[in-house]
Structures are given as C-alpha cells and as structure tokens.
Protein backbone atom coordinates (compact mmCIF):
# COMPACT_ATOMS: atom_id res chain seq x y z
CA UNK A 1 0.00 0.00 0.00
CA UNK A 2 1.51 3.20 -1.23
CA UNK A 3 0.78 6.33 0.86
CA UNK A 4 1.53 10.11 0.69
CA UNK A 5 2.14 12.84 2.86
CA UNK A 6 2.10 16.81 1.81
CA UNK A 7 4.04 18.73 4.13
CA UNK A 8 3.53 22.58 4.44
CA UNK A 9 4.44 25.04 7.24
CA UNK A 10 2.52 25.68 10.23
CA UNK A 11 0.52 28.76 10.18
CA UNK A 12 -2.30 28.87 12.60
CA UNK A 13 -2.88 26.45 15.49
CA UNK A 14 -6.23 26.17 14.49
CA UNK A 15 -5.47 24.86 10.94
CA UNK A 16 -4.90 21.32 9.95
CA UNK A 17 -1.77 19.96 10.39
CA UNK A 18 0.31 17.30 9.82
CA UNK A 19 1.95 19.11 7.01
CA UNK A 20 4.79 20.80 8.98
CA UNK A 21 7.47 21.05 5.85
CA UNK A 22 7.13 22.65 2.42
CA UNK A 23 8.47 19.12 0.95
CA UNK A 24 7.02 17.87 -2.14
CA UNK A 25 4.44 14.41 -1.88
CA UNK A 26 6.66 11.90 -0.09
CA UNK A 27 5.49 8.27 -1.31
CA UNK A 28 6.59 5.17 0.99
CA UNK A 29 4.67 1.97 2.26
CA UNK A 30 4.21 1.14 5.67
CA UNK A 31 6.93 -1.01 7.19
CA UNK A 32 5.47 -3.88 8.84
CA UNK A 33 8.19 -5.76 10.92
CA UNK A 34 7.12 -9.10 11.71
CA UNK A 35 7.25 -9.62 15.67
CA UNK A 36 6.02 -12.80 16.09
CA UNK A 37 4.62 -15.66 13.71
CA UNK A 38 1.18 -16.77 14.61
CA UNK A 39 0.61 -19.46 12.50
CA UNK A 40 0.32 -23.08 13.79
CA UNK A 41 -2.49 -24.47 16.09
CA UNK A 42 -4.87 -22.40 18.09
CA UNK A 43 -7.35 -23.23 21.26
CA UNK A 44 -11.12 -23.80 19.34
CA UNK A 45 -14.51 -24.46 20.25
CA UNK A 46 -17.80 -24.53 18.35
CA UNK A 47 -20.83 -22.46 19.74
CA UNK A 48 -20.70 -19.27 21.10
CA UNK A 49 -20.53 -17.71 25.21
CA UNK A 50 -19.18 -13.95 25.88
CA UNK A 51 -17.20 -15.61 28.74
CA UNK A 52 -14.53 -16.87 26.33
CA UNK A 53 -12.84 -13.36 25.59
CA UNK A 54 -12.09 -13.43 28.75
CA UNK A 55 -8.39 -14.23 29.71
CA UNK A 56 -9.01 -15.70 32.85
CA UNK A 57 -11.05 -18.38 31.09
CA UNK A 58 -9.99 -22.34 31.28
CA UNK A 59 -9.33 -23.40 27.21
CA UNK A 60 -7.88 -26.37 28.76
CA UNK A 61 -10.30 -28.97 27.18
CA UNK A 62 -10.73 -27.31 24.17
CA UNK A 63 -9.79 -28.48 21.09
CA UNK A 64 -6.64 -27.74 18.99
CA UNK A 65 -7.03 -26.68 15.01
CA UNK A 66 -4.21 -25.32 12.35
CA UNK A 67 -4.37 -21.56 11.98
CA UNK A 68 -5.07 -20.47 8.73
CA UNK A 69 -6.97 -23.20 7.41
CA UNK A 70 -11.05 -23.94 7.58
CA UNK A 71 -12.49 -26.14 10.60
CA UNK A 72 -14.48 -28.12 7.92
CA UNK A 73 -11.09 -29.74 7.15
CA UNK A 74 -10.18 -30.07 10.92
CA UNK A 75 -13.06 -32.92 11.75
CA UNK A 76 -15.78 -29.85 12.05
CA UNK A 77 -17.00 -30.58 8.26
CA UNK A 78 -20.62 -29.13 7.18
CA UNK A 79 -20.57 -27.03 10.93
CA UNK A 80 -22.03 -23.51 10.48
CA UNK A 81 -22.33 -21.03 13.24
CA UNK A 82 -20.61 -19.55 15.62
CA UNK A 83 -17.31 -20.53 17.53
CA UNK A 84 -14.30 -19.20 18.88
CA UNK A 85 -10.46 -19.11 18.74
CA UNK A 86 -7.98 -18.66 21.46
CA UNK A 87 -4.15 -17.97 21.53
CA UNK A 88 -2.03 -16.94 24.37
CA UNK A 89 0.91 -15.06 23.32
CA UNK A 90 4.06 -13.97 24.77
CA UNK A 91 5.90 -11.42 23.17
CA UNK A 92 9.91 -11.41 22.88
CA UNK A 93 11.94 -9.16 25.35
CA UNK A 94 12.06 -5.54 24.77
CA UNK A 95 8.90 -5.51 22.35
CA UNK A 96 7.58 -1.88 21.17
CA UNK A 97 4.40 -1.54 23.10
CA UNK A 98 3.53 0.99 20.32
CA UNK A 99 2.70 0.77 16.85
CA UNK A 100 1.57 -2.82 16.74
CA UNK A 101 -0.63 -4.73 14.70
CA UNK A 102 -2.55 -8.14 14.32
CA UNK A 103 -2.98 -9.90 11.42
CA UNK A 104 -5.54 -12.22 10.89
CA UNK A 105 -5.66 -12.68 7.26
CA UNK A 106 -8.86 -13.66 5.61
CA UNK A 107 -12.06 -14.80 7.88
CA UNK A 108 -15.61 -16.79 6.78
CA UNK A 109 -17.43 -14.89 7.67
CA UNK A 110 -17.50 -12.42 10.60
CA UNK A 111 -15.48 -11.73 13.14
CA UNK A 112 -15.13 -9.94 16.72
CA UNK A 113 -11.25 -9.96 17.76
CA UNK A 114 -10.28 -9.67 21.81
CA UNK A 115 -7.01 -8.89 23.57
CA UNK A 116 -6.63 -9.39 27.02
CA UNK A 117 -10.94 -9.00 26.73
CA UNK A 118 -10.47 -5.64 24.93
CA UNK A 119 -12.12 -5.70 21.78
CA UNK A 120 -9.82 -4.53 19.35
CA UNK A 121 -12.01 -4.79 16.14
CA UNK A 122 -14.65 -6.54 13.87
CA UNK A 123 -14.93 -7.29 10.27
CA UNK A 124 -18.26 -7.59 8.88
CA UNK A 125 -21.58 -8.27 11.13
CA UNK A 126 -23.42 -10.60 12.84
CA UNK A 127 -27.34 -11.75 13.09
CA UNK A 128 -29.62 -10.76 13.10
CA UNK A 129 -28.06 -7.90 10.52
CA UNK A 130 -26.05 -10.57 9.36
CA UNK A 131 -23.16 -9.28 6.87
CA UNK A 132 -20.14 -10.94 5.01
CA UNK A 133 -16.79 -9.91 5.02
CA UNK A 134 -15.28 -13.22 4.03
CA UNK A 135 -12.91 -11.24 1.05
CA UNK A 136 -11.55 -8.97 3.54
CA UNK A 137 -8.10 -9.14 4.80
CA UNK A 138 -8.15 -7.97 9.03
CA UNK A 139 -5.46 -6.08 9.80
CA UNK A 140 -6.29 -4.53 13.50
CA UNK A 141 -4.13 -1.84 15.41
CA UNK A 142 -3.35 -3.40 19.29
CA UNK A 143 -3.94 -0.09 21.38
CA UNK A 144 -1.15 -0.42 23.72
CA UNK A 145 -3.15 0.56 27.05
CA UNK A 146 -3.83 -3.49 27.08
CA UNK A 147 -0.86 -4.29 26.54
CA UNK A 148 1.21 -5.84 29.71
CA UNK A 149 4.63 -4.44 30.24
CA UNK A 150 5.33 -8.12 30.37
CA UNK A 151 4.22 -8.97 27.15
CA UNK A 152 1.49 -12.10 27.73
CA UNK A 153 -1.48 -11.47 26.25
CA UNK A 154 -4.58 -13.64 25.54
CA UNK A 155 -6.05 -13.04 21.37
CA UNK A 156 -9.83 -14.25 21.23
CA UNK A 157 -11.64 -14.08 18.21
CA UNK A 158 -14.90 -14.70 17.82
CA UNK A 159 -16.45 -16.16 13.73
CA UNK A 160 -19.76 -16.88 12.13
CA UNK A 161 -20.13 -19.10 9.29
CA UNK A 162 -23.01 -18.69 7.40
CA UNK A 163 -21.97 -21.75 5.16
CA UNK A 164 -19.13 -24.06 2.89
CA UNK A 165 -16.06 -23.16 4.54
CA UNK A 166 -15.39 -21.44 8.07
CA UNK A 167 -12.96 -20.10 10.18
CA UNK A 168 -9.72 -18.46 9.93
CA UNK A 169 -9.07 -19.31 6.49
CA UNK A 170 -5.74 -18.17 4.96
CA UNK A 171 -3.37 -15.64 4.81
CA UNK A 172 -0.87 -14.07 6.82
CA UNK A 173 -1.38 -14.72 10.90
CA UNK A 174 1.17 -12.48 12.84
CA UNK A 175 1.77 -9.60 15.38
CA UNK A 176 3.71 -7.48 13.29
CA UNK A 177 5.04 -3.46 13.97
CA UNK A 178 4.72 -0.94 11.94
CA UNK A 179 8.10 1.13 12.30
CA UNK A 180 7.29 4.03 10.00
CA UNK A 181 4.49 5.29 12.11
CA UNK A 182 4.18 8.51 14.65
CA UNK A 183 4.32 6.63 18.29
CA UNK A 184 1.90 8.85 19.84
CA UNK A 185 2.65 9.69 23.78
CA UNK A 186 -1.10 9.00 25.08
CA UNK A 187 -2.34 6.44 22.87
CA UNK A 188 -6.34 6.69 21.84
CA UNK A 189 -6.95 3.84 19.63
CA UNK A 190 -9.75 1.40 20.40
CA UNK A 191 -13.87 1.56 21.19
CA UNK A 192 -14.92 4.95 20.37
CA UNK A 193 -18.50 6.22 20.14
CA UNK A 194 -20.21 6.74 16.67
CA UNK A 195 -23.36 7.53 14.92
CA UNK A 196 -24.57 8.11 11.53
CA UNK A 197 -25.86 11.77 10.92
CA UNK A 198 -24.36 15.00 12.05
CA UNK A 199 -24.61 15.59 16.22
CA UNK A 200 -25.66 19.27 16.59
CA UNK A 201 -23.91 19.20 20.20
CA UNK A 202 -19.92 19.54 19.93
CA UNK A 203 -19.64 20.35 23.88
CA UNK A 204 -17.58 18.26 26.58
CA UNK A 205 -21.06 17.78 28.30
CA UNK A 206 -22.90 16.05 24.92
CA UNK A 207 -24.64 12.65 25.52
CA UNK A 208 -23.51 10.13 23.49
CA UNK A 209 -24.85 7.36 25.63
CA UNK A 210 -27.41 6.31 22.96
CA UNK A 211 -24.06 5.49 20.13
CA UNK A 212 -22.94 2.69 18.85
CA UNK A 213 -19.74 1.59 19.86
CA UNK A 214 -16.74 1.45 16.80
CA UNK A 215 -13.33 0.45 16.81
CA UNK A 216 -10.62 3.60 15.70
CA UNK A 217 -8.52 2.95 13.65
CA UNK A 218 -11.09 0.96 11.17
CA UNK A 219 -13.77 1.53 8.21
CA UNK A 220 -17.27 2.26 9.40
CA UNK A 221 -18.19 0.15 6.55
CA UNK A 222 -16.10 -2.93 8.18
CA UNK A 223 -18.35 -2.26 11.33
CA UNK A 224 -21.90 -2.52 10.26
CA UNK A 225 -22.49 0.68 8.10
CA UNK A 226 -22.00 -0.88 4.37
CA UNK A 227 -22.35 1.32 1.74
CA UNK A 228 -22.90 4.55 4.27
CA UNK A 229 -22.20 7.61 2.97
CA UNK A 230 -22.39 10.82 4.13
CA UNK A 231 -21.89 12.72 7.41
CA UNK A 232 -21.04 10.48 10.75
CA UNK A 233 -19.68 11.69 13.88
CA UNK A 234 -17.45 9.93 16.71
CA UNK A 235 -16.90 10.45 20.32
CA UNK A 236 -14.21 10.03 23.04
CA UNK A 237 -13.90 10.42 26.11
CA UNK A 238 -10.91 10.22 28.29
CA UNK A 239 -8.97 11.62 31.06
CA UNK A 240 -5.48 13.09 31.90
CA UNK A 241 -2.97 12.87 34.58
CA UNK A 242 -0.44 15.81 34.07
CA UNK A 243 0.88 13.98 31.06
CA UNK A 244 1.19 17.45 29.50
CA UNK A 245 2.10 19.90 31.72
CA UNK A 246 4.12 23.13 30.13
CA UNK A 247 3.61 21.12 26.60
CA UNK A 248 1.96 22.23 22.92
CA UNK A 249 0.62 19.19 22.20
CA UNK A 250 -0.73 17.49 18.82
CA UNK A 251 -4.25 15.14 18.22
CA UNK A 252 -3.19 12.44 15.70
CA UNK A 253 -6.37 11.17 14.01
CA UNK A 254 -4.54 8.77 11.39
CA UNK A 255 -5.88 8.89 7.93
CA UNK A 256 -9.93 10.22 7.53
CA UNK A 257 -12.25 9.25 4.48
CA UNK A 258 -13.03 11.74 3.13
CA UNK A 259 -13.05 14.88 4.97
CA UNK A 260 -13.00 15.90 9.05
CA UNK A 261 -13.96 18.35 11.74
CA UNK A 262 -12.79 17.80 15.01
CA UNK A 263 -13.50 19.38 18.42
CA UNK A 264 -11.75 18.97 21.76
CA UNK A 265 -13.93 20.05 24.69
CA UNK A 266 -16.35 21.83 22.75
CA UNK A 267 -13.35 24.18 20.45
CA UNK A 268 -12.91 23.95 16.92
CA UNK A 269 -9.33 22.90 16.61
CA UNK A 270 -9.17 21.98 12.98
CA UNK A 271 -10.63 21.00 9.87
CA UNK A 272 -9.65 19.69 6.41
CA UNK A 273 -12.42 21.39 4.43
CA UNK A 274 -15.81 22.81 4.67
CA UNK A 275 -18.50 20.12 3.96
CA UNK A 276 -19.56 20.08 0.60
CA UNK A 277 -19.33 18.70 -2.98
CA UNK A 278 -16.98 21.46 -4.19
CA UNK A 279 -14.46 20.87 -1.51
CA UNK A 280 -14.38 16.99 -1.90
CA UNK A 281 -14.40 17.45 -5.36
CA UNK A 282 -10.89 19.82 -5.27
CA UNK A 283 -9.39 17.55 -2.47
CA UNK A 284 -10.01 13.88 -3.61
CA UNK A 285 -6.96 13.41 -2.11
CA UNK A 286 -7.23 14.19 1.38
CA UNK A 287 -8.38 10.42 2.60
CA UNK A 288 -4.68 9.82 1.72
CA UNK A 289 -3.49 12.10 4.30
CA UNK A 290 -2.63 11.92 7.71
CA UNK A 291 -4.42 14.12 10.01
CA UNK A 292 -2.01 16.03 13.09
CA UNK A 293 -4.06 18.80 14.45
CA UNK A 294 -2.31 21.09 16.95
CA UNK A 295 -4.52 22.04 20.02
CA UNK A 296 -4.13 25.57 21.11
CA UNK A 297 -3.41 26.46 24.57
CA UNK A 298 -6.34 25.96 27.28
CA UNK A 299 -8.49 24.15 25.10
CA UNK A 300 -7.07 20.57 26.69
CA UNK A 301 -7.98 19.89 30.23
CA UNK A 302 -4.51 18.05 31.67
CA UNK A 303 -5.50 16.92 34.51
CA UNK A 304 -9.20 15.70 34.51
CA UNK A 305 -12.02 14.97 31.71
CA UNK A 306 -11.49 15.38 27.80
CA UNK A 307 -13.99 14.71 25.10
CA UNK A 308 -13.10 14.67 21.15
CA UNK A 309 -15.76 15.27 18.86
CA UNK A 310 -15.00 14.36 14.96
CA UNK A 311 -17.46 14.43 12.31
CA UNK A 312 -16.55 13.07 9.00
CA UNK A 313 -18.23 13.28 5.44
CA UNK A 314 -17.61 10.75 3.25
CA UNK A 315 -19.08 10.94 -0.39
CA UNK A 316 -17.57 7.63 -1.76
CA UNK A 317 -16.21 4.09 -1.21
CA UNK A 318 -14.92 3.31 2.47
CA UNK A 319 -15.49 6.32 5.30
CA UNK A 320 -14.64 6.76 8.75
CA UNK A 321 -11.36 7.21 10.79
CA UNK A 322 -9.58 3.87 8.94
CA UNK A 323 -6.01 3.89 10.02
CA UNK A 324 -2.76 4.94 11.33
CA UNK A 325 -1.62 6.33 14.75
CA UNK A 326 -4.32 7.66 16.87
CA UNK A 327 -3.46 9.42 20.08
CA UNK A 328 -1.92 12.76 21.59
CA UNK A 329 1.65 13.61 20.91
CA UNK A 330 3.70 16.23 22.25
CA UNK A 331 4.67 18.91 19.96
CA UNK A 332 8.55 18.21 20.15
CA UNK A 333 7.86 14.97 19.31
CA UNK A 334 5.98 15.62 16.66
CA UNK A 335 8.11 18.02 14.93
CA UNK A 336 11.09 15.13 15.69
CA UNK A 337 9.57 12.60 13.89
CA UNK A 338 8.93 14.57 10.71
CA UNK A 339 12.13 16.22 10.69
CA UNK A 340 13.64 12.45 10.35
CA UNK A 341 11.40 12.17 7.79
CA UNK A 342 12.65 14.63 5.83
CA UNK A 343 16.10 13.84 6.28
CA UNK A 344 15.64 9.75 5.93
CA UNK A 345 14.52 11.43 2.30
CA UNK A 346 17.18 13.81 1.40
C-alpha cells in the first residue's frame, strides 16, 4: 500500500496539520516488521458464550485446530455457526508496546477480535443484521493501554459461518510493527462512540450514551455501516494525569475518508475542508493524508475529563477514521519525527 504525505508550514494552530514542511508528496509503504509468527495451532470451540474473551477463562479442554486453514477440514465438516479461537501469546523481550498490529488474514465470515478482553475490532456483522466480510483481509491496530509491560497477552476471536467453509481461512497470521508510524505519547486507539448523521452538540457535556460503539482505527463500513455515505460523527472520552504539563501538544487522528472536523472540549481545533461537494471534489486526495491537528493552549484539560468530537463526510467508497496512529503527541515529538522524515529522504 503506497501512501503520501504533503508537508507545508505551520501557520495557525487552528489549521490542519500534519503538514509541517514545504516538501514535495513523499510516497513510501508502511513497514510492517514481523514480531512474532502466529501461525500453527490455536485453542477452538464450536458455539458461542461472551465468557470466552475473557483471559481468565480455562481453554484447557478445548480443542486444537491449524491456523489459517477452515475447521471443515479439521473434523468440524458441514458445521455452520458460531465458535471461537484462542491464543495466548508472549511477546519477545524488549517488544515496542507501540505501533503494533494483528494480522488475521482472511475470515468466513464475521469476526469480533479480543485482547486481554479488549475488543480490538470486527470485520463484517453478525445476526440478526447478518453481513459478510469473508474477502476482507483484518489487519487490527493493538492499542497499547492493554498491553502488559510483560508482554502475555490472551487473542480471542470470535467467527460466524453462514456456510461451505469457516474459520480463519488463509493468509498471513502475525503480530507485526509498523516502524514508520508517529508513536503517539497518550495512545487513543480502540472503542470509540459513533453515529450516523451529524450531532448538533460539539460540547464536553454532549450525551452520546445512545451510540454505537466502533473500533478507531477501522472503516465504518467494516463495522456494520456498508455502503454509508455521508456525514457520521465519533466520540471520546478520556482523562489526563499531568501527562502534558508546560507542553503544545498534537491530536493524531490517522488517515480520515473523506473529509474531518474535530473538536476537543467543545473548540474547533481543525478542519480539512468545509462540507460540501466542491471541496471533496478539489481535495479527492485528502483520505490519503494523515491528520495532526495542533490544540491551542487551554483548550485541553490536563488533569481531569477530555472529550473529542469528529465528524466526518464521506461521499464515496470506504469512510470513517480507517487507520494509522491515533493518540496525543507532544509537539517536540511531533516536529522530531517529521524532521527524520525529511532527512531519511534527502
């Protein structure tokens, strides 16, 4: 996958951006590192009980079935339905807590994935709104708040077959790192809140109690809104400890399809284009872009209750916050990382 960056110099701190350096387009793929191999045999029952995400939970008499390959060919032939993998993992000394990835290839038909009993995503949906995604290949961002600092962790994952072959199918099955990313200081990936429509309240104090819940980084179309287009918002919130005390700091929103407005606390602190035809039509490019918005000073509470507000129009194909880093960065170490950008290009 082939991905571009447009880097410009910072003008207001209410503007977009990640575009900190009048560079031309920089083109370079993300560089997955492979951490650890997760192919072989994996924990695996038929039928379906919430209790099994949990960690905690005896697998002991379960049985054992090659990972990537169907069930029907692992003494489960002509089963439909629901069942469950499970894997417990222990990652090799010093791992990067940041910046890490699952891959789970290519699933028939559905899937809900679990670390450590976090949900970390979901391709396609279940019944009653049943939905395949059985062409799709999961790639799902580990937020590392679930993460141990000693490095065992517990994957669940959770399929329905609606029929022929099941399971984890094929493809590659790994915990891989992606080394050309921003490592963002407080990380926010994971279970956001989301509706469809635009939310007429942007405050800290806006009720989102009602939302779905939706995995960021990740499609909206992935997560039960196929073939939704138009305007959808998402919500987070979350609190800080003095993790930015005398600090400019930077929101990292990852890559947005197609355009975004976002609001911290109830303040507009950027957007990459007024919502309309005319400015999707001149900026078919932007869902290629990474979003770094700086937040200007007083607008973050650092040491109590934050809430992000982001609506996002898409007009065509996929939509929604779909990937990269997610999270808060200082300012220093933002401009750091692009700096060795540019000169890893020079």
């Amino acid at each position: 996958m082939i991905i571009r960056y447009k880097h410009t110099i910072k003008t207001h701190l209410t503007i977009l951006l990640v575009l900190l350096f009048s560079l031309p387009y920089i083109t370079y793929s993300q560089d997955f590192h492979k951490l650890m191999d997760l192919e072989g045999y994996w924990k695996f029952s038929i039928g379906d009980n919430s209790d099994w995400s949990d960690p905690n939970y005896d697998d002991s008499h379960w049985e054992k079935i090659k990972v990537p390959n169907s069930w029907e060919e692992q003494g489960f032939h002509g089963y439909d339905g629901y069942a469950w993998y499970r894997k417990k993992v222990k990652l090799p000394e010093n791992h990067a807590k940041s910046s890490m990835y699952l891959k789970l290839g290519y699933i028939d038909d559905v899937d809900k994935v679990f670390i450590n009993g976090t949900k970390i995503g979901q391709t396609g949906m279940f019944p009653p709104q049943y939905t395949t995604a059985y062409n799709a290949n999961r790639i799902y961002a580990i937020p590392s708040k679930i993460v141990s600092d000693d490095g065992f962790f517990t994957i669940a994952v959770k399929v329905f077959d609606e029929g022929r072959e099941g399971g984890i199918i094929h493809g590659d099955i790994a915990i891989v790192v992606d080394q050309s990313s921003i490592i963002p200081d407080f990380d926010l990936q994971g279970e956001w809140k989301f509706q469809t429509g635009d939310c007429k309240d942007i405050s800290s104090d806006i009720d989102y109690n009602t939302w779905d819940n939706i995995i960021v980084p990740g499609t909206w179309e992935d997560q039960g809104y196929k073939d939704y287009d138009g305007i959808a918002c998402y919500a987070l919130e979350f609190n800080l400890e003095d993790e930015f005390i005398d600090q400019s700091v930077v929101l990292l929103l990852g890559k947005v399809d197609d355009l975004d407005m976002v609001f911290i606390n109830g303040t507009l602190i950027g957007q990459s284009g007024k919502f309309n035809e005319e400015t999707f039509s001149s900026r078919r490019d932007m869902y290629k872009q990474l979003r770094g918005y700086y937040i200007p000073e007083g607008v973050l509470n650092n040491n109590g209750k934050n809430v992000i507000i982001v609506k996002v129009l898409d007009l065509l194909g996929f939509g929604g916050i779909y990937e990269g880093s997610v999270g808060l960065i200082s300012q220093k170490n933002y401009i750091k990382h692009w700096k060795n950008i540019r000169n890893s290009i020079r």
